[in-house]
PDB file of N, CA and C in Angstrom:
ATOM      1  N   UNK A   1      62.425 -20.824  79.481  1.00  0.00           N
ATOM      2  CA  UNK A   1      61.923 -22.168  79.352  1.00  0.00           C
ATOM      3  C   UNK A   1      61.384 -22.427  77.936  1.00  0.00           C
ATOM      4  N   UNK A   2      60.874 -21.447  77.470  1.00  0.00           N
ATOM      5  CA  UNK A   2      60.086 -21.377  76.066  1.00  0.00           C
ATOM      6  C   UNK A   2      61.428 -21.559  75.248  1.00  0.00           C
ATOM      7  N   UNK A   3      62.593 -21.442  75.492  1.00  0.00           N
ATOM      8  CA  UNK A   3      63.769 -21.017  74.253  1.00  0.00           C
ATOM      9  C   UNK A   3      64.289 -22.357  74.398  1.00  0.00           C
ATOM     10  N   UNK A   4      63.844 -23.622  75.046  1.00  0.00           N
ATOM     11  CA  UNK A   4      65.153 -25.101  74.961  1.00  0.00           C
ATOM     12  C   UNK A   4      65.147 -25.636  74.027  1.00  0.00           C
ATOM     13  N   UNK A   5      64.164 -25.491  73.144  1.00  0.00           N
ATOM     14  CA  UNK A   5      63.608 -26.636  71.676  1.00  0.00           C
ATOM     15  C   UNK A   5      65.338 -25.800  70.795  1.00  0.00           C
ATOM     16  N   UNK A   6      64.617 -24.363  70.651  1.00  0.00           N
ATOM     17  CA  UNK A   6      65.571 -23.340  69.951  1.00  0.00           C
ATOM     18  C   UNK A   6      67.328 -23.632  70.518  1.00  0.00           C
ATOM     19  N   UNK A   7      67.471 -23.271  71.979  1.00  0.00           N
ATOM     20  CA  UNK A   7      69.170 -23.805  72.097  1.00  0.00           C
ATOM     21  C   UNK A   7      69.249 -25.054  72.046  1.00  0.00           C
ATOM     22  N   UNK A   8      68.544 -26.315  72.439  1.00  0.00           N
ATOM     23  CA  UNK A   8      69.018 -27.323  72.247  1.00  0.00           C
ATOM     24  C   UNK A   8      69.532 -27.817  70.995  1.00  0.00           C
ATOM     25  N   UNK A   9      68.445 -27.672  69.783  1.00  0.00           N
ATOM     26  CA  UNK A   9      68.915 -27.633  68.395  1.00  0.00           C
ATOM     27  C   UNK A   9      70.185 -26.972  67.918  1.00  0.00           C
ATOM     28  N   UNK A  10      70.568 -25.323  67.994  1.00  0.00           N
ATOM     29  CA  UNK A  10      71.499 -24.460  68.463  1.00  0.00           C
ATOM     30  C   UNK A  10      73.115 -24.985  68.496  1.00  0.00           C
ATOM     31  N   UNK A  11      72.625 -25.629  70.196  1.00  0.00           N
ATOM     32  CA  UNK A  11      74.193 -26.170  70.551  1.00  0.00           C
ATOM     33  C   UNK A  11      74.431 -27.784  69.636  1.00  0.00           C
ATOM     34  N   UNK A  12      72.997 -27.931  69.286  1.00  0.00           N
ATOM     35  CA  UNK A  12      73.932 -29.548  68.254  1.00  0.00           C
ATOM     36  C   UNK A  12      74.796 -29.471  67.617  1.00  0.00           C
ATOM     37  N   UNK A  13      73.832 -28.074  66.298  1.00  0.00           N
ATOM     38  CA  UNK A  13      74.600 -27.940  65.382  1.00  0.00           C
ATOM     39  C   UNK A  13      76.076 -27.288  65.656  1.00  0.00           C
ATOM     40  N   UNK A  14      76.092 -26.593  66.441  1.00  0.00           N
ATOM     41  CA  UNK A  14      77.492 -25.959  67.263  1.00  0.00           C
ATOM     42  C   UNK A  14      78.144 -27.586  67.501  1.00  0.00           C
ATOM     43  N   UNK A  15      78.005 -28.322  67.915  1.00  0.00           N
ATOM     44  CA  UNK A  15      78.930 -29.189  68.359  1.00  0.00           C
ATOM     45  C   UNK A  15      79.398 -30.103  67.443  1.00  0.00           C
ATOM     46  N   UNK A  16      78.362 -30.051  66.131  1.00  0.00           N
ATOM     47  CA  UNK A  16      79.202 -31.158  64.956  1.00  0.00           C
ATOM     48  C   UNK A  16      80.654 -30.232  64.782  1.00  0.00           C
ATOM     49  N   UNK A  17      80.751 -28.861  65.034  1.00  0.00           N
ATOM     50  CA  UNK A  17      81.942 -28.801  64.134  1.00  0.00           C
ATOM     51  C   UNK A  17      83.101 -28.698  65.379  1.00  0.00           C
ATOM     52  N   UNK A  18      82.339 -29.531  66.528  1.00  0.00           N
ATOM     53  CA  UNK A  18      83.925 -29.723  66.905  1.00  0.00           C
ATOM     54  C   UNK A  18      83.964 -28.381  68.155  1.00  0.00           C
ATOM     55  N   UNK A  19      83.224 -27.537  68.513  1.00  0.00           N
ATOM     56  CA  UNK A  19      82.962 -26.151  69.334  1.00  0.00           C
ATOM     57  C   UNK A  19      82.404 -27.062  70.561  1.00  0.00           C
ATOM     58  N   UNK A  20      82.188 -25.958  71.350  1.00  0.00           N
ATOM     59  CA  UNK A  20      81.312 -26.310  73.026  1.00  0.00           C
ATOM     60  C   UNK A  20      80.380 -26.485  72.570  1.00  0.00           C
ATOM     61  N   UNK A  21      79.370 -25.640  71.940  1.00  0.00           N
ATOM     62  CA  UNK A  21      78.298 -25.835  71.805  1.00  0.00           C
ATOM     63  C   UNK A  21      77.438 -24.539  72.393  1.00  0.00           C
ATOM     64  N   UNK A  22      78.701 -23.551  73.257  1.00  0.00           N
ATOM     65  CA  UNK A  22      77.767 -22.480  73.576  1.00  0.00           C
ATOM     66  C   UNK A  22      77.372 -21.157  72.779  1.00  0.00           C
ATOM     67  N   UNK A  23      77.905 -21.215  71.646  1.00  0.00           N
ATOM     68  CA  UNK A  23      77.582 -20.474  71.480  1.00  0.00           C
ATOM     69  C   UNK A  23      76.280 -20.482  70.162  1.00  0.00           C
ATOM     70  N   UNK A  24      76.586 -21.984  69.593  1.00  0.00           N
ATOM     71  CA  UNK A  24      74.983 -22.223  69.047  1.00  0.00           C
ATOM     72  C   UNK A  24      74.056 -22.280  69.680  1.00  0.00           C
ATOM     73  N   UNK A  25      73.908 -22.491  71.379  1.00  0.00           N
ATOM     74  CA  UNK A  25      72.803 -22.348  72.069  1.00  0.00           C
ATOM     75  C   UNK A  25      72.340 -21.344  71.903  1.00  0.00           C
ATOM     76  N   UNK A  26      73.345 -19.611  72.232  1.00  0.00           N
ATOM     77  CA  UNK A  26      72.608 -18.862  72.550  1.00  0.00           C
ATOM     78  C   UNK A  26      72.259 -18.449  70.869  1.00  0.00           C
ATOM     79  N   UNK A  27      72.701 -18.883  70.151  1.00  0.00           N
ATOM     80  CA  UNK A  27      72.026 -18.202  68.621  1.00  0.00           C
ATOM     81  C   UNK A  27      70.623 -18.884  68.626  1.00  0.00           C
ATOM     82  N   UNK A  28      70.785 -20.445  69.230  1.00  0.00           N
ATOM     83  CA  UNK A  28      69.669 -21.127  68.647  1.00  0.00           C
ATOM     84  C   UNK A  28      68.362 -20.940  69.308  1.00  0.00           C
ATOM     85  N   UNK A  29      69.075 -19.814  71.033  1.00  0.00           N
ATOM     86  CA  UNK A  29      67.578 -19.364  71.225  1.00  0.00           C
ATOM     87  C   UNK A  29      67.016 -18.312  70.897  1.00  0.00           C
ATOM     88  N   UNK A  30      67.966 -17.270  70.245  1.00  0.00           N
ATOM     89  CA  UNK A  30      67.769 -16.116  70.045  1.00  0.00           C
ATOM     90  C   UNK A  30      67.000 -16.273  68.416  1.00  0.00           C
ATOM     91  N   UNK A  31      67.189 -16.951  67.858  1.00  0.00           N
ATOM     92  CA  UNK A  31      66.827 -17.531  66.454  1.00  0.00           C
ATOM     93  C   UNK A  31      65.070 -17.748  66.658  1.00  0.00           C
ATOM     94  N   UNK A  32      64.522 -18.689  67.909  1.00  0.00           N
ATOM     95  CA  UNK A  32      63.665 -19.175  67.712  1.00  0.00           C
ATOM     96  C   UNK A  32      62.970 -17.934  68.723  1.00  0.00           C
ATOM     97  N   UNK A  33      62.920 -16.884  68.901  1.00  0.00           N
ATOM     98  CA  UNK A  33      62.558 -15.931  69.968  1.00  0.00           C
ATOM     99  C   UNK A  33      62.183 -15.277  68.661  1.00  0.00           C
ATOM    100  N   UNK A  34      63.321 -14.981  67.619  1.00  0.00           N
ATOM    101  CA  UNK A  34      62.663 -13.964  66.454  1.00  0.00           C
ATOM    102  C   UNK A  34      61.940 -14.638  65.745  1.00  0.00           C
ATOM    103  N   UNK A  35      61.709 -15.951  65.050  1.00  0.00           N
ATOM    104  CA  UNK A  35      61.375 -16.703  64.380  1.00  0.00           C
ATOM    105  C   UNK A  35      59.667 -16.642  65.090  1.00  0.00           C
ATOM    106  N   UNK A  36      59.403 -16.545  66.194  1.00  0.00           N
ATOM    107  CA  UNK A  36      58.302 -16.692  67.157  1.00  0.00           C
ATOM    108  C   UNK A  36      57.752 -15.450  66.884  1.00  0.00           C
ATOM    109  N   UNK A  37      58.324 -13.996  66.714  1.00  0.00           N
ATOM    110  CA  UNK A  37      57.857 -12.905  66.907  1.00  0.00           C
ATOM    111  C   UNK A  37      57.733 -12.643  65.406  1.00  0.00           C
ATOM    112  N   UNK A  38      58.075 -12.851  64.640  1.00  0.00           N
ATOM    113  CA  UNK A  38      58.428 -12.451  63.210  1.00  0.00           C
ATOM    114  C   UNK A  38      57.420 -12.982  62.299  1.00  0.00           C
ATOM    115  N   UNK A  39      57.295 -14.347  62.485  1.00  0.00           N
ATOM    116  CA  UNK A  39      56.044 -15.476  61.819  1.00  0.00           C
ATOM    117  C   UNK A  39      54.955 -14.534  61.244  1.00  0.00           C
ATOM    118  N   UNK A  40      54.387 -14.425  62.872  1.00  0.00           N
ATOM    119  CA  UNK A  40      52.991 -14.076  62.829  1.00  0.00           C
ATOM    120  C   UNK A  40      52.863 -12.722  61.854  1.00  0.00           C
ATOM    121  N   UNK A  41      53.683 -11.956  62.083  1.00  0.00           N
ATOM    122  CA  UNK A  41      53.611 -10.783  61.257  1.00  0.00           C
ATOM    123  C   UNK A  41      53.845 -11.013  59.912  1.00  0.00           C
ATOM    124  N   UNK A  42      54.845 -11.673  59.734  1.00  0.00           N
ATOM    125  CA  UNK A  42      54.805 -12.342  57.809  1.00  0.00           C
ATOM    126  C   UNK A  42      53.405 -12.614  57.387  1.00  0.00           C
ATOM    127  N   UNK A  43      53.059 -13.560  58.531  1.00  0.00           N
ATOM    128  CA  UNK A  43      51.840 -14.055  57.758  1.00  0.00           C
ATOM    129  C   UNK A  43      50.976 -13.127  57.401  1.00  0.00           C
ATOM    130  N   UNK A  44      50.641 -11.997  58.351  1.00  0.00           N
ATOM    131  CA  UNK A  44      49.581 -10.857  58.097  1.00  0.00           C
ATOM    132  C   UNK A  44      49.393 -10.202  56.731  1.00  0.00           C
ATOM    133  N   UNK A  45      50.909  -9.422  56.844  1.00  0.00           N
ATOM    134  CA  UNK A  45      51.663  -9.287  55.760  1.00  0.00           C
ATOM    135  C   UNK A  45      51.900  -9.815  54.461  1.00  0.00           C
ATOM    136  N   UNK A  46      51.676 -11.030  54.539  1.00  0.00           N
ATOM    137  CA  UNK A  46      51.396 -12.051  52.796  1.00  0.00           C
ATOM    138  C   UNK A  46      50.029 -12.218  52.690  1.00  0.00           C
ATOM    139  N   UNK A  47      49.356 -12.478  53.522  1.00  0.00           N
ATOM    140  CA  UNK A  47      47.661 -12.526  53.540  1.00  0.00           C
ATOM    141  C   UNK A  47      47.304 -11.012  53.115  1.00  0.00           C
ATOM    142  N   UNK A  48      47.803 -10.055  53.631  1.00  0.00           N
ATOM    143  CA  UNK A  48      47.033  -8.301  53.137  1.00  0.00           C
ATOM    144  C   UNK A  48      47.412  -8.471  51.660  1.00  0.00           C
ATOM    145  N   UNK A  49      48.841  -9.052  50.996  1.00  0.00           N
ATOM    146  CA  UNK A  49      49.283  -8.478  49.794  1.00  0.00           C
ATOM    147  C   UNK A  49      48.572  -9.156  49.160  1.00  0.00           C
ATOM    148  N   UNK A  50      48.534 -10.722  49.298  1.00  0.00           N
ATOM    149  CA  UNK A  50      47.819 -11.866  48.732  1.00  0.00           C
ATOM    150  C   UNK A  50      46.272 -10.869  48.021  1.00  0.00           C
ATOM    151  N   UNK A  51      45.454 -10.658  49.564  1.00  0.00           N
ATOM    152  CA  UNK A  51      44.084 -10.212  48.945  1.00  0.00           C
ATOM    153  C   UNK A  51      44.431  -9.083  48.346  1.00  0.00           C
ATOM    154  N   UNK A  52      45.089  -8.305  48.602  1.00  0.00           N
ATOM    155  CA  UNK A  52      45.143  -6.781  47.834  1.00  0.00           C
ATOM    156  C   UNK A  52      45.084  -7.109  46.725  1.00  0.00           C
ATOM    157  N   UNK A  53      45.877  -7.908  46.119  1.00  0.00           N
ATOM    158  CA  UNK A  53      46.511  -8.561  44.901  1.00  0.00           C
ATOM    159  C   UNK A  53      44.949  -8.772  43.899  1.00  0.00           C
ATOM    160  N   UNK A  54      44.742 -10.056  44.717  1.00  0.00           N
ATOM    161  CA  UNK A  54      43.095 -10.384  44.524  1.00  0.00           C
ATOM    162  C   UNK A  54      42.237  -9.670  44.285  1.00  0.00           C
ATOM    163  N   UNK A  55      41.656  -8.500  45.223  1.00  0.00           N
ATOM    164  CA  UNK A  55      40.660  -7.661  45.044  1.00  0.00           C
ATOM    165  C   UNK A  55      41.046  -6.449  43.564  1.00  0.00           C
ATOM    166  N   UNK A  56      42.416  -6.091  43.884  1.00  0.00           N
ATOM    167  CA  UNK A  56      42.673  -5.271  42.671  1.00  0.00           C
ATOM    168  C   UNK A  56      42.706  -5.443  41.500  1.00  0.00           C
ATOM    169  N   UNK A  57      43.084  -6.983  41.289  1.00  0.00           N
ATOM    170  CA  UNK A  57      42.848  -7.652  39.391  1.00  0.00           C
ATOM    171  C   UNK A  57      41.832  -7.612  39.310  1.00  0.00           C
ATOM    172  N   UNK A  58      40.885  -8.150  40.166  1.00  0.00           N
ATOM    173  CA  UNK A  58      39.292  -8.428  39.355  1.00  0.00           C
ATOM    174  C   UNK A  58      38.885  -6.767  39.409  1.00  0.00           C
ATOM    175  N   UNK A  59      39.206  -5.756  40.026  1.00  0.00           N
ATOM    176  CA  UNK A  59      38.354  -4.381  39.723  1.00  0.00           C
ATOM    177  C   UNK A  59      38.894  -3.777  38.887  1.00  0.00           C
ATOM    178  N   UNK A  60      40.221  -4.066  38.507  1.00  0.00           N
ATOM    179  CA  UNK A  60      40.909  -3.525  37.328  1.00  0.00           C
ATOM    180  C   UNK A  60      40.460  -4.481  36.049  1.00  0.00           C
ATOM    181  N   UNK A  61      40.127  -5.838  36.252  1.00  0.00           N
ATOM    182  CA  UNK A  61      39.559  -6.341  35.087  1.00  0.00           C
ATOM    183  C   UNK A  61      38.260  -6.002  34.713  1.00  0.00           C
ATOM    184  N   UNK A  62      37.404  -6.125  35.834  1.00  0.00           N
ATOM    185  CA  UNK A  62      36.002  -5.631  35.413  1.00  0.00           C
ATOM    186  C   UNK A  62      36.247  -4.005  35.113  1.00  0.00           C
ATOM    187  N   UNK A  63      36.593  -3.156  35.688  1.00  0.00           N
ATOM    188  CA  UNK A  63      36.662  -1.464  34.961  1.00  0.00           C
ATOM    189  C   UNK A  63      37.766  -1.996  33.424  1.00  0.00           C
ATOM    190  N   UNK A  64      37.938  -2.640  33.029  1.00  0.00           N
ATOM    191  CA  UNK A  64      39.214  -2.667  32.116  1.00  0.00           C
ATOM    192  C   UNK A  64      37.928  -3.167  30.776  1.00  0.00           C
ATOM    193  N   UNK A  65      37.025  -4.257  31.450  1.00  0.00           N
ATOM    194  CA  UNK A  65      35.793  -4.791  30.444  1.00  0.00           C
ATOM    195  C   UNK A  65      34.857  -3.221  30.499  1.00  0.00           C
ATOM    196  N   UNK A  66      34.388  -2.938  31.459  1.00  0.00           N
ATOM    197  CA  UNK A  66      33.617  -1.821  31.485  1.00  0.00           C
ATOM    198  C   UNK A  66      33.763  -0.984  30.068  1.00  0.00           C
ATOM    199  N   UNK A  67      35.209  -0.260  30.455  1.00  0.00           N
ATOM    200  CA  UNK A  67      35.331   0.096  29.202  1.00  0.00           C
ATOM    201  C   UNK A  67      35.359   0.006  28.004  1.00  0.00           C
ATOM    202  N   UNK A  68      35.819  -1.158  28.062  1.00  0.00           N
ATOM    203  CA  UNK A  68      35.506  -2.059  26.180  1.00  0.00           C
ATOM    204  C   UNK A  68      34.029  -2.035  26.105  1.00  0.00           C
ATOM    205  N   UNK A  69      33.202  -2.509  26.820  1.00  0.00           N
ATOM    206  CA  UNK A  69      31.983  -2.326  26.341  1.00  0.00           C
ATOM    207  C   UNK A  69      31.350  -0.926  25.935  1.00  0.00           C
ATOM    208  N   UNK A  70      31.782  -0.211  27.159  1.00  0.00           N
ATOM    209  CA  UNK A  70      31.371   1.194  26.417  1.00  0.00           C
ATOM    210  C   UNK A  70      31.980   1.700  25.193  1.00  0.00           C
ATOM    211  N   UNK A  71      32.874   1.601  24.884  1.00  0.00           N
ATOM    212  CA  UNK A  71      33.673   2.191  23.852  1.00  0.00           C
ATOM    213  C   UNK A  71      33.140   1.340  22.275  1.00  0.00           C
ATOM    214  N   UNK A  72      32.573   0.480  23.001  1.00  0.00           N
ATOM    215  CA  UNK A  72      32.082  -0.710  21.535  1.00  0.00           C
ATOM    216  C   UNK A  72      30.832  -0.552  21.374  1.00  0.00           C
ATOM    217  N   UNK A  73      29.670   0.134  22.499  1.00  0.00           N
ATOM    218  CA  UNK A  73      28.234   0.722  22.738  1.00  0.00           C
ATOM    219  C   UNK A  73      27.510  -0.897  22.755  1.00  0.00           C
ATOM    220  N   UNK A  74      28.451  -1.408  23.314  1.00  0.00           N
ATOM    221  CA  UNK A  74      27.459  -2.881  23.944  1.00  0.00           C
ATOM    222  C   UNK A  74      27.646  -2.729  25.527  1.00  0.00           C
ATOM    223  N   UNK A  75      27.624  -2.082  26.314  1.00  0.00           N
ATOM    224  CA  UNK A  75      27.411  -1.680  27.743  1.00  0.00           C
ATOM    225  C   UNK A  75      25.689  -1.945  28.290  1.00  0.00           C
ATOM    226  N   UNK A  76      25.259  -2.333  29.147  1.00  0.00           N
ATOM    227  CA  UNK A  76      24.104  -2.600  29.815  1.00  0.00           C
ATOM    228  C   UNK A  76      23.279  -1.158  29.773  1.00  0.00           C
ATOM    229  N   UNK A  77      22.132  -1.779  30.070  1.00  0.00           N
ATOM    230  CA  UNK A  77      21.359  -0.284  29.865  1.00  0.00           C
ATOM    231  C   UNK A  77      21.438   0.729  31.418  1.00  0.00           C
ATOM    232  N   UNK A  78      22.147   0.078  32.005  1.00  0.00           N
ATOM    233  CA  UNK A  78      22.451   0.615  33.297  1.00  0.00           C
ATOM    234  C   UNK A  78      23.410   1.653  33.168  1.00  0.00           C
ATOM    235  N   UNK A  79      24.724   1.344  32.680  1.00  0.00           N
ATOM    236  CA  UNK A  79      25.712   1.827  32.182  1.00  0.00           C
ATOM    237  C   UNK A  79      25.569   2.878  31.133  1.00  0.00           C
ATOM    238  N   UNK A  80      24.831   2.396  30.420  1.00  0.00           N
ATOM    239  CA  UNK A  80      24.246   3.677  29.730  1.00  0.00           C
ATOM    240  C   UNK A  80      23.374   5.158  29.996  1.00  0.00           C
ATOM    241  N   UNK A  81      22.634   4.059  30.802  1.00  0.00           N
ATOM    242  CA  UNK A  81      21.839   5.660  31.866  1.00  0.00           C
ATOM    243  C   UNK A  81      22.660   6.231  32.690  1.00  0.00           C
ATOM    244  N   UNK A  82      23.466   5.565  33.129  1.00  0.00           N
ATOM    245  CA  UNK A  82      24.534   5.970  33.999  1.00  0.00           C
ATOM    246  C   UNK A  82      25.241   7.235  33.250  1.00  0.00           C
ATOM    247  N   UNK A  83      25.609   6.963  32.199  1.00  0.00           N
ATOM    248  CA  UNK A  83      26.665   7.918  30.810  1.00  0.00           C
ATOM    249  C   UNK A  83      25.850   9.419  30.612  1.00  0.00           C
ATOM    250  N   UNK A  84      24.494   8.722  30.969  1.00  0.00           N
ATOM    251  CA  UNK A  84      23.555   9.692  29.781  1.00  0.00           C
ATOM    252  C   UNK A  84      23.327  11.027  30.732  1.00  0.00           C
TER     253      UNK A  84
END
Protein backbone atom coordinates (compact mmCIF):
# COMPACT_ATOMS: atom_id res chain seq x y z
CA UNK A 1 0.00 0.00 0.00
CA UNK A 2 2.96 2.26 0.96
CA UNK A 3 4.53 1.57 -2.78
CA UNK A 4 1.24 3.28 -5.10
CA UNK A 5 2.62 6.97 -5.13
CA UNK A 6 6.12 5.00 -6.38
CA UNK A 7 4.22 2.47 -9.16
CA UNK A 8 1.73 4.79 -10.07
CA UNK A 9 4.35 7.40 -11.19
CA UNK A 10 6.45 4.14 -12.52
CA UNK A 11 3.75 2.86 -14.89
CA UNK A 12 3.15 6.64 -16.37
CA UNK A 13 6.35 7.04 -17.30
CA UNK A 14 6.31 3.34 -18.76
CA UNK A 15 3.31 4.21 -20.75
CA UNK A 16 4.48 7.50 -22.59
CA UNK A 17 6.68 5.27 -24.58
CA UNK A 18 4.01 3.34 -25.86
CA UNK A 19 4.64 -0.12 -23.18
CA UNK A 20 1.82 -1.58 -20.67
CA UNK A 21 3.04 0.13 -18.15
CA UNK A 22 4.01 -2.97 -16.11
CA UNK A 23 6.91 -2.94 -15.92
CA UNK A 24 7.52 0.82 -14.81
CA UNK A 25 5.22 -0.03 -12.01
CA UNK A 26 7.23 -2.57 -10.61
CA UNK A 27 10.57 -0.35 -11.01
CA UNK A 28 8.57 2.58 -9.78
CA UNK A 29 7.87 0.71 -6.59
CA UNK A 30 10.94 -0.81 -6.09
CA UNK A 31 12.62 2.73 -6.72
CA UNK A 32 10.59 4.39 -4.00
CA UNK A 33 11.13 1.32 -1.34
CA UNK A 34 15.05 2.11 -1.83
CA UNK A 35 14.72 5.76 -2.12
CA UNK A 36 12.69 5.35 1.47
CA UNK A 37 15.44 3.16 2.98
CA UNK A 38 18.46 4.88 1.54
CA UNK A 39 17.45 8.77 2.36
CA UNK A 40 17.66 8.51 5.85
CA UNK A 41 21.04 7.01 5.86
CA UNK A 42 22.52 9.65 3.30
CA UNK A 43 21.40 12.09 5.44
CA UNK A 44 23.32 10.70 8.58
CA UNK A 45 26.10 10.20 6.50
CA UNK A 46 26.41 13.98 5.03
CA UNK A 47 25.55 15.42 8.48
CA UNK A 48 28.71 13.11 10.25
CA UNK A 49 31.05 14.33 7.19
CA UNK A 50 29.54 17.86 7.16
CA UNK A 51 30.51 18.21 11.12
CA UNK A 52 33.65 16.15 10.91
CA UNK A 53 34.60 18.55 8.27
CA UNK A 54 33.65 21.45 10.69
CA UNK A 55 35.11 20.34 13.89
CA UNK A 56 38.47 19.35 12.13
CA UNK A 57 39.27 22.87 10.28
CA UNK A 58 38.78 24.92 13.25
CA UNK A 59 41.25 22.39 15.47
CA UNK A 60 43.59 22.20 12.73
CA UNK A 61 43.34 26.03 12.43
CA UNK A 62 43.58 26.86 15.97
CA UNK A 63 46.73 24.08 16.53
CA UNK A 64 48.01 25.54 13.03
CA UNK A 65 47.81 29.43 14.99
CA UNK A 66 49.06 27.74 18.18
CA UNK A 67 52.03 27.13 16.57
CA UNK A 68 52.80 30.34 14.87
CA UNK A 69 52.51 31.92 18.02
CA UNK A 70 54.83 29.78 19.69
CA UNK A 71 57.39 29.71 17.18
CA UNK A 72 57.14 33.74 17.05
CA UNK A 73 57.23 33.68 21.33
CA UNK A 74 53.90 35.67 21.26
CA UNK A 75 51.92 32.56 22.77
CA UNK A 76 49.78 33.31 26.08
CA UNK A 77 51.31 32.90 29.30
CA UNK A 78 49.39 29.73 29.57
CA UNK A 79 51.03 28.22 26.68
CA UNK A 80 54.09 29.11 27.87
CA UNK A 81 53.86 27.50 31.29
CA UNK A 82 52.50 24.84 29.55
CA UNK A 83 56.16 24.60 27.31
CA UNK A 84 58.12 25.36 30.38
Amino acid sequence: MSNILGAAIGAAIDRRDGDSGIKGLVVGALTQRVLITALPIIASVAVAWYLKRLFSSESSQSTSEADADQKSGKGSSKMKAAAA
